[in-house]
N, C-alpha and C. Protein backbone atom coordinates (compact mmCIF):
# COMPACT_ATOMS: atom_id res chain seq x y z
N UNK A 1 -4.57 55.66 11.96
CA UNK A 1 -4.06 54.35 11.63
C UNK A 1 -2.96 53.94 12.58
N UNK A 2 -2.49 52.54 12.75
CA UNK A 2 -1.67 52.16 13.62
C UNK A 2 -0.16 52.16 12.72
N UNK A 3 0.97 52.16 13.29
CA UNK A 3 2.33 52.32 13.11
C UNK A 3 2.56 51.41 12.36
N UNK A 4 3.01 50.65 10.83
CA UNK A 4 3.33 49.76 10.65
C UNK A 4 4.91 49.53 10.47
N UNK A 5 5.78 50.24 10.76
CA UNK A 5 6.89 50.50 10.30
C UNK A 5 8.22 51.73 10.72
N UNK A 6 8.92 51.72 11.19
CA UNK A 6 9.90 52.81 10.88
C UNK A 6 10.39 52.94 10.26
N UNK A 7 10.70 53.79 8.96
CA UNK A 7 11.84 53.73 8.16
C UNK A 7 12.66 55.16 8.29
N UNK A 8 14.33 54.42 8.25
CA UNK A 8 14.69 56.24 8.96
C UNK A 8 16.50 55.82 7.82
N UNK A 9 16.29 56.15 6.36
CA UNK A 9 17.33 55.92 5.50
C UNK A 9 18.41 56.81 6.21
N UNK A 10 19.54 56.02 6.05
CA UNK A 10 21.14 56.49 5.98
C UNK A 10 21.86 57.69 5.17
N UNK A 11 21.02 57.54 3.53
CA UNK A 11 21.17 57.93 2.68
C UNK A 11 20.98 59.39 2.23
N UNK A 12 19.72 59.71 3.39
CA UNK A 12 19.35 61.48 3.18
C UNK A 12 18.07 61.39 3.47
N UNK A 13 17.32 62.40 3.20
CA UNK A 13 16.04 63.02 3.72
C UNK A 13 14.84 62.18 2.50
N UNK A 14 13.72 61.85 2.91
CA UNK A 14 12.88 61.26 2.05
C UNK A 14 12.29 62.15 1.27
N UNK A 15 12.06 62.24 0.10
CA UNK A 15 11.46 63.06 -0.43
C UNK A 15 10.23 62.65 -1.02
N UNK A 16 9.69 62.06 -1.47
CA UNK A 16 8.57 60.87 -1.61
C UNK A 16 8.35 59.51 -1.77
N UNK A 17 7.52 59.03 -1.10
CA UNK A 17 7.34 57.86 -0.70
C UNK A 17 5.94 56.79 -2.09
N UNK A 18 6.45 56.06 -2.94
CA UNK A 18 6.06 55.81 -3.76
C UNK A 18 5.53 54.26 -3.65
N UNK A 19 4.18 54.01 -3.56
CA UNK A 19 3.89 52.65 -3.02
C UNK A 19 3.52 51.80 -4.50
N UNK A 20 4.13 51.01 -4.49
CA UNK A 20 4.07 50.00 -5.68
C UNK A 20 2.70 49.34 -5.76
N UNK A 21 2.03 49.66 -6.54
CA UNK A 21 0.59 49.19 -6.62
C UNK A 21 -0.11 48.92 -5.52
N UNK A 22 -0.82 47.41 -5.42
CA UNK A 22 -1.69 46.98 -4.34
C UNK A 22 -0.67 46.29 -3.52
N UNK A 23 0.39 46.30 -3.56
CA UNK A 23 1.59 45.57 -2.58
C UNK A 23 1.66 46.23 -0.97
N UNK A 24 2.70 45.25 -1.21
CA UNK A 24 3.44 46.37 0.46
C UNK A 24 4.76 46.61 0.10
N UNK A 25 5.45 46.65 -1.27
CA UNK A 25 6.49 47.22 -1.67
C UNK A 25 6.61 48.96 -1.62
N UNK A 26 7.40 49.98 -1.40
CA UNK A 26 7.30 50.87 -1.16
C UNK A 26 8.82 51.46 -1.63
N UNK A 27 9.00 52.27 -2.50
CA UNK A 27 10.17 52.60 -3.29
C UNK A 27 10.14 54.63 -2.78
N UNK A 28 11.37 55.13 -2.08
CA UNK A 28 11.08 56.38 -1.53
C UNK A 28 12.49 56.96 -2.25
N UNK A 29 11.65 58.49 -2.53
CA UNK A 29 12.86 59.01 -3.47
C UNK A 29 13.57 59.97 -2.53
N UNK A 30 14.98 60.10 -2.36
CA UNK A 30 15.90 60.52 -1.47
C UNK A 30 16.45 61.53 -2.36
N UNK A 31 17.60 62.46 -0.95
CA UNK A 31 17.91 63.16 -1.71
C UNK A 31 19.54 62.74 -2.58
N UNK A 32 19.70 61.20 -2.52
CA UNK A 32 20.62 61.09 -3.21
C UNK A 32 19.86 60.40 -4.25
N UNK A 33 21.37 59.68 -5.30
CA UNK A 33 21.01 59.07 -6.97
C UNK A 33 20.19 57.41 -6.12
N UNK A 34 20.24 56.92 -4.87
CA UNK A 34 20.06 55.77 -5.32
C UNK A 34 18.27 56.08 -4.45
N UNK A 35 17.79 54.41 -5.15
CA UNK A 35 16.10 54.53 -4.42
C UNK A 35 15.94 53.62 -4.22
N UNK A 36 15.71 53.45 -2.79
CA UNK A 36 15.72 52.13 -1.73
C UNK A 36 14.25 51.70 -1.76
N UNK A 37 13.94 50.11 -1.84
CA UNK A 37 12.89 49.85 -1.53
C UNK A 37 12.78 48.84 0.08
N UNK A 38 11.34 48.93 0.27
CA UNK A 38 11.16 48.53 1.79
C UNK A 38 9.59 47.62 1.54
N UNK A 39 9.76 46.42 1.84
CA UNK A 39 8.36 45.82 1.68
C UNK A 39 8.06 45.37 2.95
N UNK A 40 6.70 45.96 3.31
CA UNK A 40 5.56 45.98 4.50
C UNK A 40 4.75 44.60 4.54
N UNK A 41 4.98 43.65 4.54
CA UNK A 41 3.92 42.60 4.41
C UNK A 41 2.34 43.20 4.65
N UNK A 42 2.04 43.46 5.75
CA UNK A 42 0.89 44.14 6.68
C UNK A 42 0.44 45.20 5.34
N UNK A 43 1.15 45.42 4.49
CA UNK A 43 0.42 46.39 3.39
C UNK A 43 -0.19 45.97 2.51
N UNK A 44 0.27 44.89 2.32
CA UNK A 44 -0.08 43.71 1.08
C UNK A 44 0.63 42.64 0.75
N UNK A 45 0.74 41.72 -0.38
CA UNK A 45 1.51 40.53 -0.72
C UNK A 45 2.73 41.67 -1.68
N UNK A 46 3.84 40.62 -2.01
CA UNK A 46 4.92 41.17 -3.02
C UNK A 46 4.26 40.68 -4.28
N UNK A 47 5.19 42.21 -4.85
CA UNK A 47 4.22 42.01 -6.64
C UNK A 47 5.08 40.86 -6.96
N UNK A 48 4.68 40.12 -8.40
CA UNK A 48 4.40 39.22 -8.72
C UNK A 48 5.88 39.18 -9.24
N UNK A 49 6.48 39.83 -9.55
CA UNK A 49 8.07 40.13 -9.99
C UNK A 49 9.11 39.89 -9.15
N UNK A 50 8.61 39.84 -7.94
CA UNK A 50 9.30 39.60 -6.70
C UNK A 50 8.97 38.71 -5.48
N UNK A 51 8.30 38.08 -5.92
CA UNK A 51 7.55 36.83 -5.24
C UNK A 51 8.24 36.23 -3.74
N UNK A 52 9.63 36.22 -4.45
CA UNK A 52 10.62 35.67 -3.11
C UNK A 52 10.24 36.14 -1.83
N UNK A 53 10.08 37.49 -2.04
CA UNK A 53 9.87 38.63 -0.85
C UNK A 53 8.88 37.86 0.39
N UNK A 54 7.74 37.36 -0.31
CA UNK A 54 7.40 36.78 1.19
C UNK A 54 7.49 35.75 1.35
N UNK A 55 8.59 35.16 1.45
CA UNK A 55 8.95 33.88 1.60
C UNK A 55 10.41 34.01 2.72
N UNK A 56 11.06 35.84 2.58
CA UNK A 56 12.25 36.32 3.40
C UNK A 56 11.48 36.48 4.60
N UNK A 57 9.97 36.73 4.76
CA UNK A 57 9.86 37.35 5.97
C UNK A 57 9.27 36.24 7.17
């Protein structure tokens, strides 16, 4: 597959990478308390809860 993305958190080491349904939202569990999300357009549309999202990009 081709590259869609770098993601390289501040926060610590990724420990799994959790893709929000049929989206391109993507929620990755670190080794700290907080869990950053990252939305991929190229993966899919934003879920329906978050609509704004492709309207930022």
């Amino acid at each position: 597959g081709d590259v869609m993305a770098g993601i390289e958190p501040t926060a610590g080491t990724i420990n799994d990478v959790c893709a929000f349904g049929e989206s391109g939202l993507l929620l990755l569990a670190l080794e700290g308390s907080q869990i950053p999300a990252y939305f991929i357009p190229a993966l899919g549309p934003a879920p329906k809860w978050c609509s704004y999202l492709e309207h930022l990009t």
